[in-house]
N, C-alpha and C. Protein backbone atom coordinates (compact mmCIF):
# COMPACT_ATOMS: atom_id res chain seq x y z
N UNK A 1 29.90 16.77 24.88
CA UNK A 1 30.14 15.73 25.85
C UNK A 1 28.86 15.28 26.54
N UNK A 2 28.10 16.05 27.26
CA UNK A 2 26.88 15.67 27.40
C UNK A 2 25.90 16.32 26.45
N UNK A 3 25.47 15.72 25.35
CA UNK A 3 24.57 16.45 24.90
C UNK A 3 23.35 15.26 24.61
N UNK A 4 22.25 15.54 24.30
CA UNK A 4 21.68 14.61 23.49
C UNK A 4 20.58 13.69 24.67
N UNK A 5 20.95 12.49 24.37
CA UNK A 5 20.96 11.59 24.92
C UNK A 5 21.22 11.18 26.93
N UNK A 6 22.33 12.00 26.48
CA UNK A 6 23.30 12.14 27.76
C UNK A 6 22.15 13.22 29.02
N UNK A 7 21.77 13.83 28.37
CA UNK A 7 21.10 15.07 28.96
C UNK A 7 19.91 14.34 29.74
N UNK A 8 18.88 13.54 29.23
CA UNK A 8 18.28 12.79 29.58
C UNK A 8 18.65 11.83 30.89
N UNK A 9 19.66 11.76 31.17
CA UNK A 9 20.41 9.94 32.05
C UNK A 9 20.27 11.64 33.23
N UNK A 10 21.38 12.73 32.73
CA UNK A 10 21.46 13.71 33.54
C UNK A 10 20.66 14.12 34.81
N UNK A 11 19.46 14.62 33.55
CA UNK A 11 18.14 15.40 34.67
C UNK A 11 17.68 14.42 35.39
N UNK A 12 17.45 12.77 35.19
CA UNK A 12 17.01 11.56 35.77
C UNK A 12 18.14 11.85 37.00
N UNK A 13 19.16 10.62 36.83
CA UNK A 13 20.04 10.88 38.25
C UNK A 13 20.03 12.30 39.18
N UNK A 14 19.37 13.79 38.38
CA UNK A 14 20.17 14.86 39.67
C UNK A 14 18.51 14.57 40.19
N UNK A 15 17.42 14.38 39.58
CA UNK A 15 16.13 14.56 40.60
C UNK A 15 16.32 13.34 41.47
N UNK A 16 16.61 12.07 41.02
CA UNK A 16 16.63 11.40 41.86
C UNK A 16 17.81 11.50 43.22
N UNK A 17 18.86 12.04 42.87
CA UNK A 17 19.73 12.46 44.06
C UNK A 17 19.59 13.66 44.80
N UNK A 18 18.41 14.81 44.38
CA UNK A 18 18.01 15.61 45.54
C UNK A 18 16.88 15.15 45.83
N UNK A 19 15.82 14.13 45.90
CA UNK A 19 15.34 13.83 46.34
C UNK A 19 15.32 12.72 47.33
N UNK A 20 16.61 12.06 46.96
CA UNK A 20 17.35 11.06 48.12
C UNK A 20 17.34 12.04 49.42
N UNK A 21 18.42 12.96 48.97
CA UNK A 21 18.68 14.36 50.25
C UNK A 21 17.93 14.82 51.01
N UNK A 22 16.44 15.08 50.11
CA UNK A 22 15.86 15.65 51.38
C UNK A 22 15.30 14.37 52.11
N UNK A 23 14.73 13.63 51.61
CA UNK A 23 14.13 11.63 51.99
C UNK A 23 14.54 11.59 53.39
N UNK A 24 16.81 11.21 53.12
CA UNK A 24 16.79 10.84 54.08
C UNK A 24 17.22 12.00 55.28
N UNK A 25 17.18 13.36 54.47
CA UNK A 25 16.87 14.18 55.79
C UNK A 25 16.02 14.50 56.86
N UNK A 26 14.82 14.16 56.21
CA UNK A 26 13.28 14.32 56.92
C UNK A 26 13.31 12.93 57.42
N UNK A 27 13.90 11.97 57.24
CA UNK A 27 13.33 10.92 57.77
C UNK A 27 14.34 11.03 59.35
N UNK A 28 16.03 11.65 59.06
CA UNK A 28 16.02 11.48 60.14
C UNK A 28 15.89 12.33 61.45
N UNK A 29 15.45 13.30 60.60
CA UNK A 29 14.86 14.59 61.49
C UNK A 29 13.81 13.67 62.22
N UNK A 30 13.20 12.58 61.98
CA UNK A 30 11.87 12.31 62.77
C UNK A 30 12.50 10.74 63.80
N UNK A 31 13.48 10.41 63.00
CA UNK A 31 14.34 9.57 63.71
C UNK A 31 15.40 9.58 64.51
N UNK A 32 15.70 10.51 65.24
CA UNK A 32 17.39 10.92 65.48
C UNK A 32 18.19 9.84 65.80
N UNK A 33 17.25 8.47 66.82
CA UNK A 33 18.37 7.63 67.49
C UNK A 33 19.10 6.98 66.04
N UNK A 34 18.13 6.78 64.94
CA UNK A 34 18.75 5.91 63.40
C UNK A 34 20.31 7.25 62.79
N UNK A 35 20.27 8.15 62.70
CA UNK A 35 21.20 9.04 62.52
C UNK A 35 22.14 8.90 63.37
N UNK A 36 22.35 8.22 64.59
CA UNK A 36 23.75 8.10 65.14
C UNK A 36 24.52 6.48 64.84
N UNK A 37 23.22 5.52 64.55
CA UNK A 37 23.77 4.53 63.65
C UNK A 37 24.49 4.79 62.34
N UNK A 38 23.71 5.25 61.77
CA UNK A 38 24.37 5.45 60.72
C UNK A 38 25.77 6.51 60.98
N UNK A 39 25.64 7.11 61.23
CA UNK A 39 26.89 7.86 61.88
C UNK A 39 27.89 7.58 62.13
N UNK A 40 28.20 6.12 62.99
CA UNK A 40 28.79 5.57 63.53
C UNK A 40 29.64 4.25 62.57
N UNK A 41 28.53 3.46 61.68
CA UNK A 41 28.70 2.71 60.51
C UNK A 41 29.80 3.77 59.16
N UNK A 42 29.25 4.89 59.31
CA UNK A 42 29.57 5.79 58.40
C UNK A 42 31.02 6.04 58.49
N UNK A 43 31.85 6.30 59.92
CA UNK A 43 32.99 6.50 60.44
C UNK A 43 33.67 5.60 60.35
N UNK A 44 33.18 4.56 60.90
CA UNK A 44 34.04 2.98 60.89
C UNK A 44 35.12 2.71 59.29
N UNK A 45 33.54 3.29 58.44
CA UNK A 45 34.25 3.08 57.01
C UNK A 45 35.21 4.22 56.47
N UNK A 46 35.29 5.35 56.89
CA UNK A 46 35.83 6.54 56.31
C UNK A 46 37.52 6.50 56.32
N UNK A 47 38.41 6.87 55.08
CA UNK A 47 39.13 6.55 54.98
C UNK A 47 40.35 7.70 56.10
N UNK A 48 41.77 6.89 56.67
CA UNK A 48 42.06 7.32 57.55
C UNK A 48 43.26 8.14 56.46
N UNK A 49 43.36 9.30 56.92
CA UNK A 49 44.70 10.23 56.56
C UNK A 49 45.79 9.98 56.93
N UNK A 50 46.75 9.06 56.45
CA UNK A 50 47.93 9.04 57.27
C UNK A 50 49.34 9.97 57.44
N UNK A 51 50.08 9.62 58.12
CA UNK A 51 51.19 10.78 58.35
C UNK A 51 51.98 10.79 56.93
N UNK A 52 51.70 12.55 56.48
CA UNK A 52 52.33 12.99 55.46
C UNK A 52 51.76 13.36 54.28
N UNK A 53 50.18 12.48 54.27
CA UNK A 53 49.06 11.92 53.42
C UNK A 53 48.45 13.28 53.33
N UNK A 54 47.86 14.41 52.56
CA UNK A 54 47.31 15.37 52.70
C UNK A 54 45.65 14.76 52.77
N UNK A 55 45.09 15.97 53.49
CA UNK A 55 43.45 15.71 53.12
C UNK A 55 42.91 15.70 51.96
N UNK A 56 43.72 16.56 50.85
CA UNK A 56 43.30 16.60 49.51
C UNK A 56 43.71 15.65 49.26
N UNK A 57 44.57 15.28 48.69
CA UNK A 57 45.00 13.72 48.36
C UNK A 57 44.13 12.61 48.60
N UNK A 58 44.00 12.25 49.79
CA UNK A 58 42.81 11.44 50.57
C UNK A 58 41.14 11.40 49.41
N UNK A 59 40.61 12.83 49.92
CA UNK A 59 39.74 13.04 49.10
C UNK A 59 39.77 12.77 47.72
N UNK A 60 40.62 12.93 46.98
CA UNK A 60 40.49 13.23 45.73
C UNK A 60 40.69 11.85 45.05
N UNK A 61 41.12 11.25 45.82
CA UNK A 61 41.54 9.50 45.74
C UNK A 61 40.55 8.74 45.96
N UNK A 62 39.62 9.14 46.98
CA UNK A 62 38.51 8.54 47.31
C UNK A 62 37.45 8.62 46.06
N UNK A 63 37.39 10.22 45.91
CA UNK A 63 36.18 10.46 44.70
C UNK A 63 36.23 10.02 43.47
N UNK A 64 37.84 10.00 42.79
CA UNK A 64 37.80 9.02 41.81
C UNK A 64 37.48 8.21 41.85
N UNK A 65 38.17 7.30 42.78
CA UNK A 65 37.78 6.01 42.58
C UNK A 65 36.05 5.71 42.73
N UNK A 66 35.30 6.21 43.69
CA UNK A 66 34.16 6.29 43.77
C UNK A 66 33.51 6.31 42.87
N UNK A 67 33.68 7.54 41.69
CA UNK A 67 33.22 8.05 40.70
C UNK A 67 33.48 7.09 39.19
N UNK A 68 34.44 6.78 38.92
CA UNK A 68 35.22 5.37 38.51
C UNK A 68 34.23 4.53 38.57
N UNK A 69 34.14 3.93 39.45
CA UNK A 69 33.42 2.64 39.84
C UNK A 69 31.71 2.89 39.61
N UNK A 70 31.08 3.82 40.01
CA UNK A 70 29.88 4.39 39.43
C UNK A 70 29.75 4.70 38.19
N UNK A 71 30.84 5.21 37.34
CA UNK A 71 30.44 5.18 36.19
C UNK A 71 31.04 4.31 35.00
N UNK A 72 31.40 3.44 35.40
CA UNK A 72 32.00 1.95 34.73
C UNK A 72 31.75 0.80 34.54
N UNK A 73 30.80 0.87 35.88
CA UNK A 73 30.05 -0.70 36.30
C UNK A 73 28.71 -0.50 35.87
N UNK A 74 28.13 0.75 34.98
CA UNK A 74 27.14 0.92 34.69
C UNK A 74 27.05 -0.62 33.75
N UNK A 75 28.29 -0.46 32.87
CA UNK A 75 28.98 -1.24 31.70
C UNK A 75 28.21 -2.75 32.01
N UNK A 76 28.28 -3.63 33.32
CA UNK A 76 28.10 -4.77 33.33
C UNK A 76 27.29 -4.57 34.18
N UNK A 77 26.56 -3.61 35.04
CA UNK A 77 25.61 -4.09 35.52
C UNK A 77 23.91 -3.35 35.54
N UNK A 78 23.86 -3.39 33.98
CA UNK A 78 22.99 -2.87 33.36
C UNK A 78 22.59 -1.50 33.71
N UNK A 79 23.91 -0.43 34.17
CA UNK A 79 23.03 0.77 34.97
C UNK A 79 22.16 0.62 36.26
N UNK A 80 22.49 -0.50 37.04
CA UNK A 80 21.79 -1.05 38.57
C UNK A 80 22.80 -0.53 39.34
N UNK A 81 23.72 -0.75 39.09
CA UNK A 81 24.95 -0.11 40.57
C UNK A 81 25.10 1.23 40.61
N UNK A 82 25.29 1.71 39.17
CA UNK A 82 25.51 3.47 39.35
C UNK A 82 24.18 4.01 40.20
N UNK A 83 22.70 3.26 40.07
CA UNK A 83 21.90 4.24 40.29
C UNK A 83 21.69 4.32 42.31
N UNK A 84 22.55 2.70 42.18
CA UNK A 84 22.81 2.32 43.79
C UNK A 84 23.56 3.58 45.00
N UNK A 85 24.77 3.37 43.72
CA UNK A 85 25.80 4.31 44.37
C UNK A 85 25.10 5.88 44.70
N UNK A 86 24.54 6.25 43.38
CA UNK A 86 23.46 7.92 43.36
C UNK A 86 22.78 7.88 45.12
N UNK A 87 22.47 6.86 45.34
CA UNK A 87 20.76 6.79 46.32
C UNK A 87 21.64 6.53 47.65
N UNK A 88 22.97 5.77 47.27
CA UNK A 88 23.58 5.42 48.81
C UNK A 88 24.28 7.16 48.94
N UNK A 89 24.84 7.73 48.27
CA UNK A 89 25.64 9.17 48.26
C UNK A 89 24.91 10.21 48.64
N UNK A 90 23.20 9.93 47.88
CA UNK A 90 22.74 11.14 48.82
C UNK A 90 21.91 11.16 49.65
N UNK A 91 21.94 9.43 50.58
CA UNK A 91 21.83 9.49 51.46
C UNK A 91 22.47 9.93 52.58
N UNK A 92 23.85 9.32 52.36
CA UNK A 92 24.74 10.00 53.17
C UNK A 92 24.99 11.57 53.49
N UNK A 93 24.58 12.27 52.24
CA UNK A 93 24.61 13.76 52.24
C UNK A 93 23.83 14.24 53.04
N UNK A 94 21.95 13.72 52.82
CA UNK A 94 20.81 14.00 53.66
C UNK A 94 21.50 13.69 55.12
N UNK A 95 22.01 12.33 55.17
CA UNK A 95 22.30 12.28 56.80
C UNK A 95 23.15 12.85 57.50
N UNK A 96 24.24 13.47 56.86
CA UNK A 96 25.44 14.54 57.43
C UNK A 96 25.09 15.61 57.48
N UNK A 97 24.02 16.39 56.42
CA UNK A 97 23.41 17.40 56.62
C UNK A 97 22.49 17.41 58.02
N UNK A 98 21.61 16.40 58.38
CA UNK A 98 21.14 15.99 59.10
C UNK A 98 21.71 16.37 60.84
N UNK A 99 22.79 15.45 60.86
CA UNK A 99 23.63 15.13 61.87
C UNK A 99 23.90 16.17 62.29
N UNK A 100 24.67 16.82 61.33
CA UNK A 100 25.47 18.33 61.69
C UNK A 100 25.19 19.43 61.96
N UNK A 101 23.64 19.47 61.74
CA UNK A 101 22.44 20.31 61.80
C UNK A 101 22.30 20.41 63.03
N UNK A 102 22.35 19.10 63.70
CA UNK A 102 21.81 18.97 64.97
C UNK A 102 22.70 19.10 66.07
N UNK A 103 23.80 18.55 65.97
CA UNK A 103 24.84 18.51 66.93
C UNK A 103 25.59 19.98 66.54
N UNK A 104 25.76 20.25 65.63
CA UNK A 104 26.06 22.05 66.18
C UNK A 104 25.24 22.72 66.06
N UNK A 105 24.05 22.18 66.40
CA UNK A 105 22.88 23.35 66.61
C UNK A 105 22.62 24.44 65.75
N UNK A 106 22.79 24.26 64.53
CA UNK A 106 22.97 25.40 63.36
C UNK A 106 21.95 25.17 62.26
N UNK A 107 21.38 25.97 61.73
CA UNK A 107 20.38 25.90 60.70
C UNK A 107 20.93 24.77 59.48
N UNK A 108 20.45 24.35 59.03
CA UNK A 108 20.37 23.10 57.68
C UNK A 108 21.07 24.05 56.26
N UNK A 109 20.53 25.27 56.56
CA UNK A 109 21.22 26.25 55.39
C UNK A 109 22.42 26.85 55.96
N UNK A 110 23.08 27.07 56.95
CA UNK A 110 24.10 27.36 57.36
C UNK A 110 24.85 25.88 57.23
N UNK A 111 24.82 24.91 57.74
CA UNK A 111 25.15 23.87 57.44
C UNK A 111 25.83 23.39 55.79
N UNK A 112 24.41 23.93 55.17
CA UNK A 112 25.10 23.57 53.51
C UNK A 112 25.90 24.78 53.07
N UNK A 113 25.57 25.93 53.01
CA UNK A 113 26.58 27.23 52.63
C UNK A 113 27.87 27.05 53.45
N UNK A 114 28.14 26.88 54.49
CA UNK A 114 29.86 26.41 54.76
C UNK A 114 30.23 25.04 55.24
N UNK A 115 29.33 23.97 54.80
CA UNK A 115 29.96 22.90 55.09
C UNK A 115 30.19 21.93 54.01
N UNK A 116 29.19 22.48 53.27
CA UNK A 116 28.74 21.57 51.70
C UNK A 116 28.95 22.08 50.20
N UNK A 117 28.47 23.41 50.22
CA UNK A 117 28.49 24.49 49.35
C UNK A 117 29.76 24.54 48.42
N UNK A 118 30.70 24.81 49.24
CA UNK A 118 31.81 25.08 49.28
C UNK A 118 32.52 24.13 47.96
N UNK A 119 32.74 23.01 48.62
CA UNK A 119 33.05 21.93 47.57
C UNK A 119 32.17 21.15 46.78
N UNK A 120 30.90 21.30 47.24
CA UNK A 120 29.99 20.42 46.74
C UNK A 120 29.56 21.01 45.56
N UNK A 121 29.65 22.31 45.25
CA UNK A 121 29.37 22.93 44.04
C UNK A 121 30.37 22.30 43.18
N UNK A 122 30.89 21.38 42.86
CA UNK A 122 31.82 21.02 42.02
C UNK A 122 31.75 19.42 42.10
N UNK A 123 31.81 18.48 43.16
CA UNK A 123 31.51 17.26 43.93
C UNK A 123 30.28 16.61 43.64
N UNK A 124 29.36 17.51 43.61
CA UNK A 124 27.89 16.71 43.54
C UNK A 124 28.03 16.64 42.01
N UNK A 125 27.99 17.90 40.59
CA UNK A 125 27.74 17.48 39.75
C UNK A 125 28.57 16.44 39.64
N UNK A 126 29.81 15.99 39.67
CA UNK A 126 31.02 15.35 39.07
C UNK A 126 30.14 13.95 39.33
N UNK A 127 29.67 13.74 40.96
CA UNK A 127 28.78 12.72 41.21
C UNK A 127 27.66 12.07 40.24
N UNK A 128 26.96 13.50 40.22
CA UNK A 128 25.55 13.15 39.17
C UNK A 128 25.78 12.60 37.91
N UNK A 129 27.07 13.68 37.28
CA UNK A 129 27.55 13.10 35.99
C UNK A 129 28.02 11.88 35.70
N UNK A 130 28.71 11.04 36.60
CA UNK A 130 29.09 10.00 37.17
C UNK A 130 28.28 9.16 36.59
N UNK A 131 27.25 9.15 37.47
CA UNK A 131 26.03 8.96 37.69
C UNK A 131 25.56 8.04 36.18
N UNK A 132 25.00 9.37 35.74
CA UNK A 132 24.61 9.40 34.28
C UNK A 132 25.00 9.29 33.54
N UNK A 133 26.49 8.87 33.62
CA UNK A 133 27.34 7.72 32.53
C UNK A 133 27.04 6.93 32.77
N UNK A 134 27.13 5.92 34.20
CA UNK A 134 26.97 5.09 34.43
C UNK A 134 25.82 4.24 33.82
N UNK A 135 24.49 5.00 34.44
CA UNK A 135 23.19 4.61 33.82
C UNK A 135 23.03 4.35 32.00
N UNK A 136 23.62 5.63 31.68
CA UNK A 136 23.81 5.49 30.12
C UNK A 136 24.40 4.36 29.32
N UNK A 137 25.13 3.79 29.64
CA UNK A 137 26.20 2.94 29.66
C UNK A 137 25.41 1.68 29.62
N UNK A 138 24.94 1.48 30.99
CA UNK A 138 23.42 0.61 31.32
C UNK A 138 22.90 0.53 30.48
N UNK A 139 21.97 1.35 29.69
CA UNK A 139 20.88 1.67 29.29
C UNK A 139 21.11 1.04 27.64
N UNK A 140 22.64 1.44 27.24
CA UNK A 140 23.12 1.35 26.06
C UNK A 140 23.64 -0.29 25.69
N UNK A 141 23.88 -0.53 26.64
CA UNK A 141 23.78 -2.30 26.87
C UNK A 141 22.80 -3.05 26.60
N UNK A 142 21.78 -2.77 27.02
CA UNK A 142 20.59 -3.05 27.34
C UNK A 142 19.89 -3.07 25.79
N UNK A 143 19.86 -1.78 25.48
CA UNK A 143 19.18 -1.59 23.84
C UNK A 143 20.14 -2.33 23.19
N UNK A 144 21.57 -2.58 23.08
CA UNK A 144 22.23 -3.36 22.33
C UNK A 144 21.85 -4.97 21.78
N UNK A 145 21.68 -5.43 23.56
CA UNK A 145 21.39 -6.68 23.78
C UNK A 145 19.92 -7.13 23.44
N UNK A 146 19.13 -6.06 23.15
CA UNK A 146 17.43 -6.28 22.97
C UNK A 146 17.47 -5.80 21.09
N UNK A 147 19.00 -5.55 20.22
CA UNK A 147 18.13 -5.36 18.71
C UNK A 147 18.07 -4.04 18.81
N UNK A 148 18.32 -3.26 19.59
CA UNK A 148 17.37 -1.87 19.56
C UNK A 148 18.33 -0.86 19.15
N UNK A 149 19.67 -1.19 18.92
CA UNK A 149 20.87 -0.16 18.71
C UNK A 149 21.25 -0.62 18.09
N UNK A 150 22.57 0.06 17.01
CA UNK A 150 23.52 -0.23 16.10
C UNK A 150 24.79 0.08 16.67
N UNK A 151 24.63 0.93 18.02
CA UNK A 151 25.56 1.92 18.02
C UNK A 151 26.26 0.83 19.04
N UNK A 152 27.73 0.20 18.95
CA UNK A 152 28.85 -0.15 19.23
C UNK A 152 28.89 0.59 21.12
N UNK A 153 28.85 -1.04 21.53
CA UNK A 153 29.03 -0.44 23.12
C UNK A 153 30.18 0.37 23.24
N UNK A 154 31.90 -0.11 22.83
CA UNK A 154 32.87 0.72 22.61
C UNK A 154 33.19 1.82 22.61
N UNK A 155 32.21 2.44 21.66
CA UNK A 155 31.48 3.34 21.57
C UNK A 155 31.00 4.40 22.63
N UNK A 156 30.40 3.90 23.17
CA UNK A 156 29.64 4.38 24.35
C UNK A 156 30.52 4.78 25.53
N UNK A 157 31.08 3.54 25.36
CA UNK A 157 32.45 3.76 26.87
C UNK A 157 33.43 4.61 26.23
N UNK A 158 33.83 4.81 25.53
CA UNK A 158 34.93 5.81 24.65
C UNK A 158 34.02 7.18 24.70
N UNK A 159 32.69 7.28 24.54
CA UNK A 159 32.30 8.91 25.04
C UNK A 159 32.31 9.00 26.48
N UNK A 160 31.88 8.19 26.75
CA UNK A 160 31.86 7.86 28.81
C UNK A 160 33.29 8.25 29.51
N UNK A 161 34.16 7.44 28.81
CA UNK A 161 35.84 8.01 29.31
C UNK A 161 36.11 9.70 28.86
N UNK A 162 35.84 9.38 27.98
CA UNK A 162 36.28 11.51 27.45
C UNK A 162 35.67 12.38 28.37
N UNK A 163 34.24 12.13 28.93
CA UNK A 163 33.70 12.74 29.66
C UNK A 163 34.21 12.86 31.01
N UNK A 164 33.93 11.70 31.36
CA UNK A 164 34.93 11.09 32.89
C UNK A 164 36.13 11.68 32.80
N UNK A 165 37.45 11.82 32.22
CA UNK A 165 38.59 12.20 32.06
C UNK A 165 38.51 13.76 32.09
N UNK A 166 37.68 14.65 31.25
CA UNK A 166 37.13 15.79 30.60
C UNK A 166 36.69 16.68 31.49
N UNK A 167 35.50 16.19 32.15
CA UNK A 167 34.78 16.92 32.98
C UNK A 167 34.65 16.33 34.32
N UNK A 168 34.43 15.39 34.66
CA UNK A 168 34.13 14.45 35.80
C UNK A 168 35.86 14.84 36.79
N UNK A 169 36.71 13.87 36.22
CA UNK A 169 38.04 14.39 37.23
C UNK A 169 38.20 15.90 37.47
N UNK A 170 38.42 16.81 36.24
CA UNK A 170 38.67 17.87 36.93
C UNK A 170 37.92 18.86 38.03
N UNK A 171 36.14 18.63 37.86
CA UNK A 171 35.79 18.66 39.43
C UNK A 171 36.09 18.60 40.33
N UNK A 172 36.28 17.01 40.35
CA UNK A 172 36.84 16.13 41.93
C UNK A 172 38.10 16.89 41.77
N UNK A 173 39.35 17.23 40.89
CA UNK A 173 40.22 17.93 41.42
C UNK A 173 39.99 19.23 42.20
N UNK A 174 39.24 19.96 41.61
CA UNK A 174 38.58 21.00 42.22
C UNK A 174 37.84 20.96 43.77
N UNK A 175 37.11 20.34 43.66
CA UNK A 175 35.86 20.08 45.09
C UNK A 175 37.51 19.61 46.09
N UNK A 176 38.32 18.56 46.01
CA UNK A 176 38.91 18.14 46.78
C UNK A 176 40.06 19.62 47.10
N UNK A 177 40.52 20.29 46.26
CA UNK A 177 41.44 21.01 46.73
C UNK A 177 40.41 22.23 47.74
N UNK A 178 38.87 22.61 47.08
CA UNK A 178 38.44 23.12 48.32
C UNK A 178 38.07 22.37 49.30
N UNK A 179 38.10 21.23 49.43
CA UNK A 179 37.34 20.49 50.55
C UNK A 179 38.55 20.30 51.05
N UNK A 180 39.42 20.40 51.23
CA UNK A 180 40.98 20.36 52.19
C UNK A 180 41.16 21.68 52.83
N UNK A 181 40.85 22.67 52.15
CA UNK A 181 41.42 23.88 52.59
C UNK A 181 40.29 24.45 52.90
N UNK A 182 39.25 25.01 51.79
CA UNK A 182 37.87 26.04 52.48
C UNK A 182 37.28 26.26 53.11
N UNK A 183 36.73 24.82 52.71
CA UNK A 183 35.52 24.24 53.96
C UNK A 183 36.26 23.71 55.18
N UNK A 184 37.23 23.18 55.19
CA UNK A 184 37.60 23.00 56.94
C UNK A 184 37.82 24.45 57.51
N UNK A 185 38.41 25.72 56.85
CA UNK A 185 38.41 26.94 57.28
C UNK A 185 36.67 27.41 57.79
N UNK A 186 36.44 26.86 56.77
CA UNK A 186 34.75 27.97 57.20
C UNK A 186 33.94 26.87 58.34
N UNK A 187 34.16 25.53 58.40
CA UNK A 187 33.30 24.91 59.00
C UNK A 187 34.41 25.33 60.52
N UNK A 188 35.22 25.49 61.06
CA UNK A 188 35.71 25.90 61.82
C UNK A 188 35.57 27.36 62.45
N UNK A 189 35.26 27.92 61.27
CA UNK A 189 35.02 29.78 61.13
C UNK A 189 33.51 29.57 61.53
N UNK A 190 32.69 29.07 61.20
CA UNK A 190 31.61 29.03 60.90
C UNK A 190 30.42 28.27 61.99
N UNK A 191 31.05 27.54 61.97
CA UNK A 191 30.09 25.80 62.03
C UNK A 191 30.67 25.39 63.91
N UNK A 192 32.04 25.68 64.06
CA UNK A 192 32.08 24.94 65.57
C UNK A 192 31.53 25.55 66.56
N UNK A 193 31.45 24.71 67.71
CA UNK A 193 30.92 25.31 68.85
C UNK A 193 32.06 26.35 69.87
């Protein structure tokens, strides 16, 4: 499923998404008043749980579709949006890591071992992989449209779905059933004041 080719789009998107992380962590370690903007922008958009609605559910609805859309639109938009979505996601990560760091007064590594860890060991790759369909997808367009391939876009999106379906969802099933239950236990156990 990822082999080859695939492996390549891989190691590209995960350096570029921990290096988003730490970017916009240090930046807003030196900025704090920009971290409550964003904070605030960040909330406005976050989707609301309604009565009956589980948190997993919520989540897991969100990340598909998220993940979906990152690695689909690679398709038409030459691998430009997936790498958008990568740089906007771990910004947001750097800045919640950030935030949360600060307002519960807790180390950046306590922070990620029960606030992030938890689900994100499952969440981020599903992301990256995402990711690196997306781009692939891009990329495979691209050589199509320039002479440079034989190989049937169809093709491409038919390994992209197996993967996505394969490996990508059952993550996000995963990360979301701990991110409902674990991590609100430990960031509560852990993390409140």
């Amino acid at each position: 499923m990822l082999r080859g080719e695939y492996r390549r789009w891989l190691i590209l998107v995960a350096i570029l998404f921990f290096l988003v992380v730490v970017a916009s962590y240090a930046y807003l370690d030196f900025h704090p008043a920009e971290a409550d903007k964003i904070l605030n922008l960040a909330e406005a958009k976050l989707p609301q749980v309604k009565p009956g609605e589980g948190v997993v559910g919520v989540v897991l609805r969100r990340n598909l579709l998220a993940t979906a859309l990152i690695t689909f639109s690679g398709l038409v938009t030459f691998g430009l949006l997936p790498l958008v979505n990568i740089v906007s996601n771990a910004f947001i990560i750097g800045t919640l890591l950030q935030i949360l760091s600060a307002r519960m007064a807790a180390s950046p590594l306590k922070v990620v071992f029960f606030g992030i860890l938890p689900h994100g060991l499952f969440e981020i790759p599903a992301l990256v992989i995402a990711g690196a369909l997306g781009v692939r997808m891009g990329a495979a367009v691209i050589r199509r449209l320039g002479g440079r391939s034989d190989k049937a876009i169809a093709v491409v999106f038919g390994e992209s779905l197996r993967t996505y379906i394969l490996v990508v969802a059952p993550l996000l099933l995963l990360a979301a059933l701990i991110e409902g239950t674990l991590t609100v236990l430990l960031i509560n156990l852990f993390l409140s004041p």
